[in-house]
C-alpha atoms as a PDB file:
ATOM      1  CA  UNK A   1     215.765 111.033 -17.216  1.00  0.00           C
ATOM      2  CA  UNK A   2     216.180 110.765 -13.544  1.00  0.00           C
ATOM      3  CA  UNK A   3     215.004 114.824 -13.187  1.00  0.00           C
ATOM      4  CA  UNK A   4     211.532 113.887 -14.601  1.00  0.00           C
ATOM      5  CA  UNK A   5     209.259 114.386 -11.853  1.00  0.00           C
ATOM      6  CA  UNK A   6     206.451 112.413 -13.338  1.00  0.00           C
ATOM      7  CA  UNK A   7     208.850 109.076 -13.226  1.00  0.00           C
ATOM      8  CA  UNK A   8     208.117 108.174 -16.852  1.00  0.00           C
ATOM      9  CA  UNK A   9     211.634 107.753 -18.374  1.00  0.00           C
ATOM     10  CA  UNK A  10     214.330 105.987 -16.400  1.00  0.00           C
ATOM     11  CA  UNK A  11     217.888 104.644 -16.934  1.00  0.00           C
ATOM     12  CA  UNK A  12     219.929 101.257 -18.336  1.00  0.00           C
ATOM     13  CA  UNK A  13     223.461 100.504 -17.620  1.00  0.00           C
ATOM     14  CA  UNK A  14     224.143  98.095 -20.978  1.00  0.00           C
ATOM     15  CA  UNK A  15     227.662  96.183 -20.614  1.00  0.00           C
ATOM     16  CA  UNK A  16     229.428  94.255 -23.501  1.00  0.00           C
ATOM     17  CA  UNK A  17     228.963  90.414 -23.217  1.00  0.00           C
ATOM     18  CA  UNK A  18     230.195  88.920 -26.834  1.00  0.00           C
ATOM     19  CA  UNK A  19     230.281  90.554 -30.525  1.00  0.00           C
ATOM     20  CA  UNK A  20     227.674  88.902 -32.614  1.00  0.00           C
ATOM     21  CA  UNK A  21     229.039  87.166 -35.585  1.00  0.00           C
ATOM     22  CA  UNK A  22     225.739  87.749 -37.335  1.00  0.00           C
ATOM     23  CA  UNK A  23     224.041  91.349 -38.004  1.00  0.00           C
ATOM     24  CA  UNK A  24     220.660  91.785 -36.060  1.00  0.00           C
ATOM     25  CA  UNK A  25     218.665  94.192 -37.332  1.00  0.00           C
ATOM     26  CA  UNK A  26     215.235  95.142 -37.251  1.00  0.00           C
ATOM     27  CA  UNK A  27     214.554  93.733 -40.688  1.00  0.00           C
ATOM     28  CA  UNK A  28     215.952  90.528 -39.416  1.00  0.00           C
ATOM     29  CA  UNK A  29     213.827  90.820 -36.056  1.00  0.00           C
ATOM     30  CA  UNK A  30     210.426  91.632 -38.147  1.00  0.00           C
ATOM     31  CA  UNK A  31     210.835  88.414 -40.054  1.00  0.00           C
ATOM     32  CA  UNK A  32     211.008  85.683 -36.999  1.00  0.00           C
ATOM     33  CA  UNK A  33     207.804  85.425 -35.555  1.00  0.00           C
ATOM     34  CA  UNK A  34     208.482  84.503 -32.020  1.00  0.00           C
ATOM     35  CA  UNK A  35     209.629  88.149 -31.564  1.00  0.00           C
ATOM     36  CA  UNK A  36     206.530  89.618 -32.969  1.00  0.00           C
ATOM     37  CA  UNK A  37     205.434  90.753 -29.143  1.00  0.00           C
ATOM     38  CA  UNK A  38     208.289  92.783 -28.768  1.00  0.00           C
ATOM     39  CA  UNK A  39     207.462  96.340 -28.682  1.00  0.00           C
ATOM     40  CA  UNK A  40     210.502  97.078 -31.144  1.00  0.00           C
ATOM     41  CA  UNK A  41     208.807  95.373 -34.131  1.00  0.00           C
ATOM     42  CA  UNK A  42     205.113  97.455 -33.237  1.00  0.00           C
ATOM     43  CA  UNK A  43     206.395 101.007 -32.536  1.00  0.00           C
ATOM     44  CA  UNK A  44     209.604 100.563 -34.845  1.00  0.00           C
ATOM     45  CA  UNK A  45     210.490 104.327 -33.816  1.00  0.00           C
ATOM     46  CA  UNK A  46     210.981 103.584 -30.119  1.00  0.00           C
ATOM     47  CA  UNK A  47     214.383 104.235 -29.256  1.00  0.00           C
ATOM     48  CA  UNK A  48     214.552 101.947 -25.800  1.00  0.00           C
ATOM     49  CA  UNK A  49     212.006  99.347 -25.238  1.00  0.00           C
ATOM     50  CA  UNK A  50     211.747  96.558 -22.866  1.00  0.00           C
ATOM     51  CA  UNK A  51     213.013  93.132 -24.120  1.00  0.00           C
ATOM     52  CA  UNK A  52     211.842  90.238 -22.128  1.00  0.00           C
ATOM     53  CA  UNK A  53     214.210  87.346 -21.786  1.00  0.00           C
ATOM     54  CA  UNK A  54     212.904  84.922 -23.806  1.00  0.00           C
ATOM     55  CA  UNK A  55     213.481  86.823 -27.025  1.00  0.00           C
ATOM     56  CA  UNK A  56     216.390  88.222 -25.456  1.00  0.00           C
ATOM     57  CA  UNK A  57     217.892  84.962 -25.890  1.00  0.00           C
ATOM     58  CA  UNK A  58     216.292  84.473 -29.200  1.00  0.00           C
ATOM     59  CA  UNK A  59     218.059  87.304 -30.732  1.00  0.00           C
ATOM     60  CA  UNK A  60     221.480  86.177 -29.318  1.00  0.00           C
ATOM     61  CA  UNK A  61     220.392  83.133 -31.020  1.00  0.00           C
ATOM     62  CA  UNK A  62     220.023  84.784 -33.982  1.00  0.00           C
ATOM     63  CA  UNK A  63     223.498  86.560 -33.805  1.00  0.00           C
ATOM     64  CA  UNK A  64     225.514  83.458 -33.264  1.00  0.00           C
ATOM     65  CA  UNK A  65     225.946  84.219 -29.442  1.00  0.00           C
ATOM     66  CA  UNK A  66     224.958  81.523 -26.947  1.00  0.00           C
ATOM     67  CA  UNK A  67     224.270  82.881 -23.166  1.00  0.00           C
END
């Protein structure tokens, strides 16, 4: 929220690279343990959280989509 004058919420542009020809979901995510850091599989109710590049690329991986 850009109007939040304590700077604590801020804004993504997300564009379309490929479709995934494999589901990724958080069940999915919970059970590889090289994403266990990610803040998505600690605070499951998060609705944006930061994903570093590493597992970024992991759950591409994991979708069938090579970057």
């Amino acid at each position: 929220d850009p109007t939040d004058p304590r700077g604590r919420f801020g804004m993504v542009d997300v564009t379309y690279h490929a479709p995934l020809t494999t589901p990724v979901n958080l069940a999915l995510i919970k059970t590889d343990p090289r994403l266990n850091h990610l803040a998505l599989v600690k605070q499951s109710r998060l609705s944006v959280m930061p994903v570093d590049a590493d597992a970024w690329k992991i759950i591409c991986q994991i979708g069938g989509v090579t970057i």
